[in-house]
Protein backbone atom coordinates (compact mmCIF):
# COMPACT_ATOMS: atom_id res chain seq x y z
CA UNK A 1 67.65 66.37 -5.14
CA UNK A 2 66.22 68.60 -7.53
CA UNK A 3 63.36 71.77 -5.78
CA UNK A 4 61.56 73.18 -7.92
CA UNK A 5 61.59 76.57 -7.66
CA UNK A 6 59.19 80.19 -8.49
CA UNK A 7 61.24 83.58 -8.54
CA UNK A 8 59.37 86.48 -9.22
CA UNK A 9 61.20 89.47 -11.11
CA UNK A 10 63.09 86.65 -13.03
CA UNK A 11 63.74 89.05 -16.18
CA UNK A 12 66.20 91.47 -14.60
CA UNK A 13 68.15 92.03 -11.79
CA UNK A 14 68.84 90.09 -8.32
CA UNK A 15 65.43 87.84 -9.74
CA UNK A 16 67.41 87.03 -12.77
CA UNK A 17 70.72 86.07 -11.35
CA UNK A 18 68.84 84.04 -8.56
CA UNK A 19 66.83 82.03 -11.45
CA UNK A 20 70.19 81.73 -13.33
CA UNK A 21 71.89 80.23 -10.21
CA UNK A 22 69.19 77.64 -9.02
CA UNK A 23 69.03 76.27 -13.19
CA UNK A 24 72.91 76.19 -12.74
CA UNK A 25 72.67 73.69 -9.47
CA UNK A 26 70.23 71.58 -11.28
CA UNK A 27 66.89 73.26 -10.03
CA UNK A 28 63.43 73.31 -12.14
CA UNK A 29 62.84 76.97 -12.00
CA UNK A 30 59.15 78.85 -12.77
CA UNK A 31 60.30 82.06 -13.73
CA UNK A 32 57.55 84.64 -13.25
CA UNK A 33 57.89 88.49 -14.76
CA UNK A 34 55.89 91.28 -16.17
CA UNK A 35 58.78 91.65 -19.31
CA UNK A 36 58.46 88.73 -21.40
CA UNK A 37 61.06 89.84 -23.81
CA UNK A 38 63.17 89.60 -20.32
CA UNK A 39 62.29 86.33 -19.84
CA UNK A 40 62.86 85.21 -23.18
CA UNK A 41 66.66 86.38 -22.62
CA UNK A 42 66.68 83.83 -19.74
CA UNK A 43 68.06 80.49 -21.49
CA UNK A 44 68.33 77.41 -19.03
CA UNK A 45 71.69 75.17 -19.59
CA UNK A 46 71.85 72.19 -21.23
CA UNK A 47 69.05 69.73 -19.81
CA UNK A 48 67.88 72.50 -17.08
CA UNK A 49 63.88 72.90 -16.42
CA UNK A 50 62.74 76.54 -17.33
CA UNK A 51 59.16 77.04 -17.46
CA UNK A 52 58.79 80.93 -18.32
CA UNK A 53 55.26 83.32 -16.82
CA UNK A 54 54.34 86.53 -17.98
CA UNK A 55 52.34 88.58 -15.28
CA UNK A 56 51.81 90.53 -12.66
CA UNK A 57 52.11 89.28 -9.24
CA UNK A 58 49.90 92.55 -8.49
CA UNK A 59 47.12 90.99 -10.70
CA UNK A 60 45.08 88.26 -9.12
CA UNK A 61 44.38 86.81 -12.37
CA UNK A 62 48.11 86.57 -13.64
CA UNK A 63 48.83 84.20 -10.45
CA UNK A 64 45.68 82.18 -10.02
């Protein structure tokens, strides 16, 4: 069964490799980060779900 799946800090780090790892078991992932050239790096596999954010999970407006 496929989750689907928000990780915050998705464009570096521990965030990345935990986005990279729930696309790889077949996960829709909502990847959420302030460095959109980061996120632009992130490429889902072949037929993954990757639906990229830029914002700040500081900023009420960037998660509403």
């Amino acid at each position: 069964m496929s989750r689907v799946v928000l990780v915050t800090g998705a464009a570096s780090g521990i965030g990345q490799a935990l986005a990279r790892d729930f696309l790889a078991a077949g996960d829709r992932v909502v990847a959420f980060d302030r460095d959109g050239d980061g996120l632009a790096r992130l490429a889902p596999p072949a037929g993954g779900s990757l639906a990229r954010v830029v914002g700040d999970v500081g900023e009420a407006a960037d998660v509403e």
